[in-house]
Protein backbone atom coordinates (compact mmCIF):
# COMPACT_ATOMS: atom_id res chain seq x y z
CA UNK A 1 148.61 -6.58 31.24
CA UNK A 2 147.94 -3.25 32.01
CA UNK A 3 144.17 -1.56 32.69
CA UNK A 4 143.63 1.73 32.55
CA UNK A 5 141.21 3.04 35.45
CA UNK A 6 138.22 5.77 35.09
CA UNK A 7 135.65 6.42 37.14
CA UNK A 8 131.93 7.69 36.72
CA UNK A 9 129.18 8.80 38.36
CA UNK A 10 125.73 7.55 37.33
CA UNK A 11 123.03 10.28 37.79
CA UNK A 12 119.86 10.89 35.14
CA UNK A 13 119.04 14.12 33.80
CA UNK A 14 115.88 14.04 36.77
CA UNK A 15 117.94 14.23 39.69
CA UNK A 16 119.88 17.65 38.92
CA UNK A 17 118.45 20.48 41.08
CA UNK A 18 115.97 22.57 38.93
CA UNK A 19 113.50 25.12 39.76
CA UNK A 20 111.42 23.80 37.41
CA UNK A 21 110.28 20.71 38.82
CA UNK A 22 112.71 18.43 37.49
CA UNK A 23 116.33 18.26 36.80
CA UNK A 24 117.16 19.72 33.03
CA UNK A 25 120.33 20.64 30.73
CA UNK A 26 120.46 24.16 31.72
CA UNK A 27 122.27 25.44 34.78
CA UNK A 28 122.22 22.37 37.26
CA UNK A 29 123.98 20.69 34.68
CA UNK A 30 126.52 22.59 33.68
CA UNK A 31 126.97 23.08 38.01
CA UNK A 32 126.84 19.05 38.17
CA UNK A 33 129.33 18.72 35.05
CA UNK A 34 131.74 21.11 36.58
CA UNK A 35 131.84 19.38 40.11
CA UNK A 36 132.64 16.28 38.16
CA UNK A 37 135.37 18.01 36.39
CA UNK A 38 137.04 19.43 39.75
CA UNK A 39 136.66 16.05 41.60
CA UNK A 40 138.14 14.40 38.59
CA UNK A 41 135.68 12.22 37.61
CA UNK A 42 136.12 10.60 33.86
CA UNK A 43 132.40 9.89 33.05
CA UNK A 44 128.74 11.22 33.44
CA UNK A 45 126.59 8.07 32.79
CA UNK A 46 123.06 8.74 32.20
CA UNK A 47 119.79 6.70 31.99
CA UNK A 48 118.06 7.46 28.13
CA UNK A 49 117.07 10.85 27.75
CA UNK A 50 114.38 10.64 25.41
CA UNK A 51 110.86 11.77 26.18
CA UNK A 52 108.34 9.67 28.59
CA UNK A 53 104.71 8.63 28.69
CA UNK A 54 102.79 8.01 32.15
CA UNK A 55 101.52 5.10 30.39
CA UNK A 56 105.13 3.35 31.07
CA UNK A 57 105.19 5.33 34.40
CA UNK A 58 107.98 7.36 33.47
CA UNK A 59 110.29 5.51 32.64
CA UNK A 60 113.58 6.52 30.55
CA UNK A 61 113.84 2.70 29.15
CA UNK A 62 110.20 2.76 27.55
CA UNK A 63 110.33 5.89 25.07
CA UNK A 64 108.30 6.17 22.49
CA UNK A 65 111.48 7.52 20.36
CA UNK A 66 114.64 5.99 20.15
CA UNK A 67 115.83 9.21 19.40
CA UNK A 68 113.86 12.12 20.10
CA UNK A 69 115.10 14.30 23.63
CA UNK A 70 112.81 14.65 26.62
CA UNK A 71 111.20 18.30 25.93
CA UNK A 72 110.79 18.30 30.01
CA UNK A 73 115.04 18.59 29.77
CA UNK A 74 114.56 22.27 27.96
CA UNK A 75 115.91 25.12 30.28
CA UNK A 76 113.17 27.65 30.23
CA UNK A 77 116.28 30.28 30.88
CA UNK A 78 118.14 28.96 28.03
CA UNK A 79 114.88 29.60 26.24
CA UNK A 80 114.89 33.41 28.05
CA UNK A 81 118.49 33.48 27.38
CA UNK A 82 117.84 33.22 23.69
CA UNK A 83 115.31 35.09 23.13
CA UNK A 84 112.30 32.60 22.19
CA UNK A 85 110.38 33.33 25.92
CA UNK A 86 111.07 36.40 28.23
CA UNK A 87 111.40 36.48 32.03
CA UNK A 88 107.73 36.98 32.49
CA UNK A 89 106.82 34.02 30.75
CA UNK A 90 108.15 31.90 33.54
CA UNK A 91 105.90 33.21 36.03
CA UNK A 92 104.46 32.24 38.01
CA UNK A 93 106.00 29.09 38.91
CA UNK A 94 104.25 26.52 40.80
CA UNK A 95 105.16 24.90 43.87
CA UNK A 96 106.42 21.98 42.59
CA UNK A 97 107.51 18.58 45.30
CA UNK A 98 110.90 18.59 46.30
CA UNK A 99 112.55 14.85 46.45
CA UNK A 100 110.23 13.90 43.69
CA UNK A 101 109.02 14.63 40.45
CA UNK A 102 105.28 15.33 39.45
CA UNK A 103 105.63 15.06 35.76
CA UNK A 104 101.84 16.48 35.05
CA UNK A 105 102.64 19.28 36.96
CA UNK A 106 106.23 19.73 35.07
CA UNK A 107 104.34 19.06 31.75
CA UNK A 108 101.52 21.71 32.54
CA UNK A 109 104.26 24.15 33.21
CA UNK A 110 107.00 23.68 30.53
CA UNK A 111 104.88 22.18 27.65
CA UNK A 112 103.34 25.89 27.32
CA UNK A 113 106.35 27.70 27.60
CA UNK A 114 107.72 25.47 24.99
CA UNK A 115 104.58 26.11 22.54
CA UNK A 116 105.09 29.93 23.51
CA UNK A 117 108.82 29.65 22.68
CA UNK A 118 107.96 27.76 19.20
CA UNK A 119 105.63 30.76 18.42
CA UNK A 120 108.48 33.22 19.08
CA UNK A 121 110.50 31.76 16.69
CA UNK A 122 107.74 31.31 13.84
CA UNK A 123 107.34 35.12 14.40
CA UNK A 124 111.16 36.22 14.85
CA UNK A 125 113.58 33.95 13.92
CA UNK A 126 116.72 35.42 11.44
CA UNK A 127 117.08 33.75 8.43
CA UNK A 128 120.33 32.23 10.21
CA UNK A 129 117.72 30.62 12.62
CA UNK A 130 115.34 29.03 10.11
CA UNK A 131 118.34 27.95 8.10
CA UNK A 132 119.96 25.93 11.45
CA UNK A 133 116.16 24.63 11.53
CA UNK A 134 115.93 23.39 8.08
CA UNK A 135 119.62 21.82 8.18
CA UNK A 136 118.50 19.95 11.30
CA UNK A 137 115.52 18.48 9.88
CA UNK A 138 117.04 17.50 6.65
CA UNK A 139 120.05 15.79 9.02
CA UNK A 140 117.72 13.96 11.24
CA UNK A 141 115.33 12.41 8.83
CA UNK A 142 113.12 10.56 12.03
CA UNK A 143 111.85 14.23 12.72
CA UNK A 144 108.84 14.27 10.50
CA UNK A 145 107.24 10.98 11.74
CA UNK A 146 108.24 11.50 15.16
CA UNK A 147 106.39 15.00 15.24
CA UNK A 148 103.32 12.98 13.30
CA UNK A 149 103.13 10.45 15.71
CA UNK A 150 103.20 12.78 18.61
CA UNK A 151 100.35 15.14 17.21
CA UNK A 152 98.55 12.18 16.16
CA UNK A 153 99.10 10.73 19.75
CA UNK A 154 98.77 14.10 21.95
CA UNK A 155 95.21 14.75 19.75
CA UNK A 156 93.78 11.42 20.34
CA UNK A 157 95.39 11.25 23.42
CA UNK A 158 96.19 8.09 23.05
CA UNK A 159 99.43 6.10 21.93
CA UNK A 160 99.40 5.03 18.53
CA UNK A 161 102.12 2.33 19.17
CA UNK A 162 100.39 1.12 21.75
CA UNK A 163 97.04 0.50 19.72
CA UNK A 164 95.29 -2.91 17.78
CA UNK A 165 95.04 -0.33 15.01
CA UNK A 166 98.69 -0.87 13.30
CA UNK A 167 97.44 0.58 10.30
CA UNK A 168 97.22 4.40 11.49
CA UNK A 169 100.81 4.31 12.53
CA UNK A 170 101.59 3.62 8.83
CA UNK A 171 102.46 7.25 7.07
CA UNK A 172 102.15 7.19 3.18
């Protein structure tokens, strides 16, 4: 019997460098994936990547989505890059803790940019843009609850999963 061999490296999004206060999908990974590559490494395992509450202490394995991303993963330069924030609206960037994460300092800094960003493309998005948009949230049908949930949650600031109160989580 034969077995064929691999190997992987197991690394979450978190620990990439990032001048951003935490490790995203923009640069650092595409650094990290390329290393892999030229050491000839098969495999990039990851822990979840969906978003995290401080309730649950951060932790990837107690999302409140199965399958909503972490928005603290967005590149702000991929953001620059296409056109939805421009250099300026990165500064000024705090100080943030090396060899850790402080993820209410990462949230006050990227959650703006990614409102900012949002607002860009309610203002200038191509038809091409809004299209890709529309396709997305007709493919992913989870999107419209999910967002609920999250306004619902963010506004009472609160989690609605987490409440006695079943019947608010309930969408007619």
């Amino acid at each position: 019997m034969r077995f064929d061999r691999s190997d992987a490296v197991f690394c979450h999004v978190t620990s990439l460098p990032g001048a951003y206060g935490i490790g995203d999908l923009g640069e650092g990974a595409r650094e990290f994936l390329s290393f892999l590559g030229d050491a000839g490494v098969d495999h990039w395992q990851i822990c979840p990547i969906g978003p995290t509450i401080s309730a649950a202490g951060e932790s990837p394995y107690q999302s409140p989505s199965a399958f909503a991303g972490n928005p603290l993963f967005v590149d702000p330069e991929g953001l620059v890059d296409d056109g939805w924030l421009d250099e300026g609206d990165l500064e000024p960037v705090p100080d943030f803790p090396t060899g850790r994460v402080d993820y209410d300092a990462v949230r006050e800094y990227k959650l703006p940019l990614l409102r900012t960003a949002f607002d860009r493309f309610e203002e200038r998005a191509s038809d091409d843009d809004r299209a890709a948009l529309d396709e997305f949230r007709e493919r992913e049908p989870w999107l419209a609850d999910y967002a609920l949930f999250r306004a619902l949650s963010d506004a009472r600031s609160s989690s609605l999963a987490r409440s006695s109160n079943r019947s608010n989580a309930v969408r007619n």
